[in-house]
C-alpha atoms as a PDB file:
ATOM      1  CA  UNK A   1      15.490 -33.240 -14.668  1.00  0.00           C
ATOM      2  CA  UNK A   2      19.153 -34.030 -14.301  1.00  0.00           C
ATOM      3  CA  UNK A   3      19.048 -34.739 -18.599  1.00  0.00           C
ATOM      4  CA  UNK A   4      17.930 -31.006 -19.119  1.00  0.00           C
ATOM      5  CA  UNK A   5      20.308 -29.200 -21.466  1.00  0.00           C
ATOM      6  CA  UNK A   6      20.229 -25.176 -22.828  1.00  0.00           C
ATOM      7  CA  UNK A   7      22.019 -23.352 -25.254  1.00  0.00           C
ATOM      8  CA  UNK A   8      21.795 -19.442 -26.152  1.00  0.00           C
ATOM      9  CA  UNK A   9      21.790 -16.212 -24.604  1.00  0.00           C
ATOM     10  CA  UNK A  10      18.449 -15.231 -23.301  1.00  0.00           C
ATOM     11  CA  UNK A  11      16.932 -11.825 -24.385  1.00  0.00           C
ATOM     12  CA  UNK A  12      13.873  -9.439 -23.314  1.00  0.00           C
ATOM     13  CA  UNK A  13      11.794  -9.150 -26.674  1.00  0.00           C
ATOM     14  CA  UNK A  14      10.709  -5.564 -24.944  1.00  0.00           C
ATOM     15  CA  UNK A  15      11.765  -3.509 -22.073  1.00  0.00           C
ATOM     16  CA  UNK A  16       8.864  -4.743 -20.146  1.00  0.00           C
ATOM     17  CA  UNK A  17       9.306  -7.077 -16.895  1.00  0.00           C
ATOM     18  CA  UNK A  18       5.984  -8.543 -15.948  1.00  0.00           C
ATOM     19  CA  UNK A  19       5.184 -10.657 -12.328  1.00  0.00           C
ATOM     20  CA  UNK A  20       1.882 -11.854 -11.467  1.00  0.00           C
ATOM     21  CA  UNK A  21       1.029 -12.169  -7.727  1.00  0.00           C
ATOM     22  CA  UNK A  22      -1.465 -13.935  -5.766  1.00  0.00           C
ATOM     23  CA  UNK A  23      -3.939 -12.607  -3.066  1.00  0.00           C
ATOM     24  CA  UNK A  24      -6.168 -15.231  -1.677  1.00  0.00           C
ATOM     25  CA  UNK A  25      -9.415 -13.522  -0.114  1.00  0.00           C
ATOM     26  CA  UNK A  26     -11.423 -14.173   2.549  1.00  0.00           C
ATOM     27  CA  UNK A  27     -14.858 -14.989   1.528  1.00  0.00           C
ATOM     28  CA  UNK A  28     -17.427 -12.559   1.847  1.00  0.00           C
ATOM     29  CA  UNK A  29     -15.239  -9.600   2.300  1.00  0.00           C
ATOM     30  CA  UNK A  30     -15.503  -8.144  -1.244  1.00  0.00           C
ATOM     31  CA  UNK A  31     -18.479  -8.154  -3.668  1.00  0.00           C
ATOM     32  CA  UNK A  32     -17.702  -6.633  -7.434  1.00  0.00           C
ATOM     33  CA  UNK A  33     -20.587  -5.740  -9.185  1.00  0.00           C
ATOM     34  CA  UNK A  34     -20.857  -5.520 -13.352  1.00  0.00           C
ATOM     35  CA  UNK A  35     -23.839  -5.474 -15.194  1.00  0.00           C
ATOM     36  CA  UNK A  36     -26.360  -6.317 -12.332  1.00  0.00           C
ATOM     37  CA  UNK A  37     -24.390  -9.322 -11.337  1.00  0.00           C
ATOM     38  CA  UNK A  38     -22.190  -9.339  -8.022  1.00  0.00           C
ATOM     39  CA  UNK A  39     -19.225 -11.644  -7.917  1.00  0.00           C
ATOM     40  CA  UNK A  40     -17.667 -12.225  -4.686  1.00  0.00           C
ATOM     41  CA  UNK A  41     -14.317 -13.184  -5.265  1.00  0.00           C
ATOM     42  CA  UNK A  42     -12.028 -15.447  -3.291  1.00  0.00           C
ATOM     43  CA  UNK A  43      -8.997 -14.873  -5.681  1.00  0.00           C
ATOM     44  CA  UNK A  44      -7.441 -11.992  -7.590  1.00  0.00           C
ATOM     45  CA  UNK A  45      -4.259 -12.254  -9.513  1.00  0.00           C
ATOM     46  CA  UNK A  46      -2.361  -8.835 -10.000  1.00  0.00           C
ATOM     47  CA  UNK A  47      -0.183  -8.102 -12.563  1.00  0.00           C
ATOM     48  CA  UNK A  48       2.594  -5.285 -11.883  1.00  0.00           C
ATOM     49  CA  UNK A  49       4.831  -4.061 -14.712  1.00  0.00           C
ATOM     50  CA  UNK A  50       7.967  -2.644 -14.876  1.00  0.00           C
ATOM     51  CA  UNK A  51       9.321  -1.027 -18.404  1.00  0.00           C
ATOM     52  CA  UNK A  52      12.959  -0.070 -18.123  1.00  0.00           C
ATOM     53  CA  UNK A  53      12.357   3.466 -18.372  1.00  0.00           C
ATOM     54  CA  UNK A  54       9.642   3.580 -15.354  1.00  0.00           C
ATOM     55  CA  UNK A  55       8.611   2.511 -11.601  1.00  0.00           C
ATOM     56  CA  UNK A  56       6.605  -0.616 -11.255  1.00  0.00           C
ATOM     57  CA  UNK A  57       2.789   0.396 -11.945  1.00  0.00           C
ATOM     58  CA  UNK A  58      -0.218  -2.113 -11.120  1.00  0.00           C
ATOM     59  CA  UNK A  59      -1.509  -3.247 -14.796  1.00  0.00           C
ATOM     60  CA  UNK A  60      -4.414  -5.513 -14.292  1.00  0.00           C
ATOM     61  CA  UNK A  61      -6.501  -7.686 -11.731  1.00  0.00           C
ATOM     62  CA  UNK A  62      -8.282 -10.708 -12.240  1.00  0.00           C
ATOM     63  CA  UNK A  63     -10.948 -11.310 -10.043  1.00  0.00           C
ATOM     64  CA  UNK A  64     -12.242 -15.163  -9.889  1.00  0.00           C
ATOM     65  CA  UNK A  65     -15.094 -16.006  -7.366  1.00  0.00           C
ATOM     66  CA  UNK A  66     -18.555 -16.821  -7.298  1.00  0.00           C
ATOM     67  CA  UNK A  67     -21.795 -14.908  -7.939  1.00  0.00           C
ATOM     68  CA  UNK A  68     -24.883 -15.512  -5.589  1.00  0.00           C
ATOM     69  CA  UNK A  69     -26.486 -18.303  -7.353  1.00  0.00           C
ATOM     70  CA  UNK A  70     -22.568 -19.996  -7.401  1.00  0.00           C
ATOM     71  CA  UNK A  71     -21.612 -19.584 -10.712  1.00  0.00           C
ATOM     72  CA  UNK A  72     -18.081 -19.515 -11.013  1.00  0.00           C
ATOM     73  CA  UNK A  73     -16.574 -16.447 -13.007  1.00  0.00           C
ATOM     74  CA  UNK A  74     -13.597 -14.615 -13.484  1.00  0.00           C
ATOM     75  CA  UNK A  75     -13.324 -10.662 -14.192  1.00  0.00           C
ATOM     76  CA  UNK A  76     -10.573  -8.543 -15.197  1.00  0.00           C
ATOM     77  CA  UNK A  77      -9.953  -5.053 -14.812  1.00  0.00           C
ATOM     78  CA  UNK A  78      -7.688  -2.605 -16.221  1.00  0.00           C
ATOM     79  CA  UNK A  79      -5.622  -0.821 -13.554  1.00  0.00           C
ATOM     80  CA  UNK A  80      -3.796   1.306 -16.451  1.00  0.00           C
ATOM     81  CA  UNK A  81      -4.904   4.481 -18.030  1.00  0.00           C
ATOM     82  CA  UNK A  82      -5.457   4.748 -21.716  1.00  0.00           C
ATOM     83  CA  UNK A  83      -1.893   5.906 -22.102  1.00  0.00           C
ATOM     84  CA  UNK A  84      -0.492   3.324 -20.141  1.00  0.00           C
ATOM     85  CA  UNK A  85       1.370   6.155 -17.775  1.00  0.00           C
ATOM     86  CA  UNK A  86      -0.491   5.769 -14.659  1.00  0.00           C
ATOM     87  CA  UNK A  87      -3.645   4.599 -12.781  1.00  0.00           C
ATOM     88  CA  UNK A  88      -7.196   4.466 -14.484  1.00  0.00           C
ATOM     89  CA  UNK A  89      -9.376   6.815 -12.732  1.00  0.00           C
ATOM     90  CA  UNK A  90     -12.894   6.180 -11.270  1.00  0.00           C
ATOM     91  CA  UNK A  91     -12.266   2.677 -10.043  1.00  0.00           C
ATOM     92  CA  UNK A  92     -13.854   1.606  -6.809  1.00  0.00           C
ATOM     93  CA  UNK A  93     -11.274   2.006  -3.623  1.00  0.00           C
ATOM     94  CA  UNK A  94     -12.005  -1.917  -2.755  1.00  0.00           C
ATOM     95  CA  UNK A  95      -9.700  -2.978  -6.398  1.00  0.00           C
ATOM     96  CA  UNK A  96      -7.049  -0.690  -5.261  1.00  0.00           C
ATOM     97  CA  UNK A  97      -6.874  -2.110  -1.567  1.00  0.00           C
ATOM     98  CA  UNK A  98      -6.359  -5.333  -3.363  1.00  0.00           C
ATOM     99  CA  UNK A  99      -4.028  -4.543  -5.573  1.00  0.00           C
ATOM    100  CA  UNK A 100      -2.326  -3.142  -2.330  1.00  0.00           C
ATOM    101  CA  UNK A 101      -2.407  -6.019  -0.313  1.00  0.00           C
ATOM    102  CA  UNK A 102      -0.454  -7.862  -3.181  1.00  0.00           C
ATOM    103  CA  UNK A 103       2.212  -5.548  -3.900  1.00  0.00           C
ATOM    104  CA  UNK A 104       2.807  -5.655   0.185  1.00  0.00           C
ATOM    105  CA  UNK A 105       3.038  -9.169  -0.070  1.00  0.00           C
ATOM    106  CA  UNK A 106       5.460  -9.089  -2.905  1.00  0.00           C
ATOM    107  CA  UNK A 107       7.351  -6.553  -0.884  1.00  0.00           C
ATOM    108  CA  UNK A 108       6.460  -3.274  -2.387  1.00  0.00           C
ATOM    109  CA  UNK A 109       7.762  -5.590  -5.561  1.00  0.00           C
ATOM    110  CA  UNK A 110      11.345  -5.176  -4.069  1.00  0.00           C
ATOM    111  CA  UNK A 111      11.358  -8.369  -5.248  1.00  0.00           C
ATOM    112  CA  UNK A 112      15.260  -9.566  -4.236  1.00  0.00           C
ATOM    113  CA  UNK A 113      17.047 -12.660  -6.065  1.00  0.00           C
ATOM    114  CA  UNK A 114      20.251 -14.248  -5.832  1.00  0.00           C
ATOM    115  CA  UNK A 115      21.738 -15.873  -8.504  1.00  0.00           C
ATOM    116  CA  UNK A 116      22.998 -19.256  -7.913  1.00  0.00           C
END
């Protein structure tokens, strides 16, 4: 990639910073179930988000595993109330361990960087 070139100055379109992170789970130890149907996820993928005026707050989770007769499937849940101000009440304590785990392993999304 020694050939790449850029020009311009880059800009947020909003005040919104979004990072994704992983969690890899250990099979078995969680089973979500919608509808009748229990997934039992191996992966979840949480997205935190950070608007300029605000703290980092847990927006969504996607949930991708297996249900018992192996179909893969993925599920997302909203993490956000309907005012986008804080967390959505009534979901199961399991989602929010989760969503936990990954913002421990992001480091409390103290995210530090050093520019080069």
């Amino acid at each position: 990639m020694h050939d790449l070139t850029a020009t311009g100055t880059p800009a947020l379109a909003n005040d919104q910073i979004c990072i994704e992170v992983d969690a890899f789970l250990k099979e078995g130890t969680l089973t979500l179930t919608k509808g009748g149907e229990d997934l039992r996820p191996i992966h979840a993928l949480v997205k935190f988000v950070f608007a300029h005026d605000g703290p980092w707050l847990a927006d969504e989770v996607t949930f991708r595993g297996k249900t018992s007769d192996g179909k893969s499937v993925e599920l997302t849940v909203d993490l956000l109330n309907d005012s986008f101000d804080g967390p959505r009440a009534g979901l199961p304590d399991p989602i929010w361990e989760v969503v936990a785990i990954a913002a421990t392993s992001a480091g409390d999304i103290g995210i530090t960087y050093t520019y080069p």
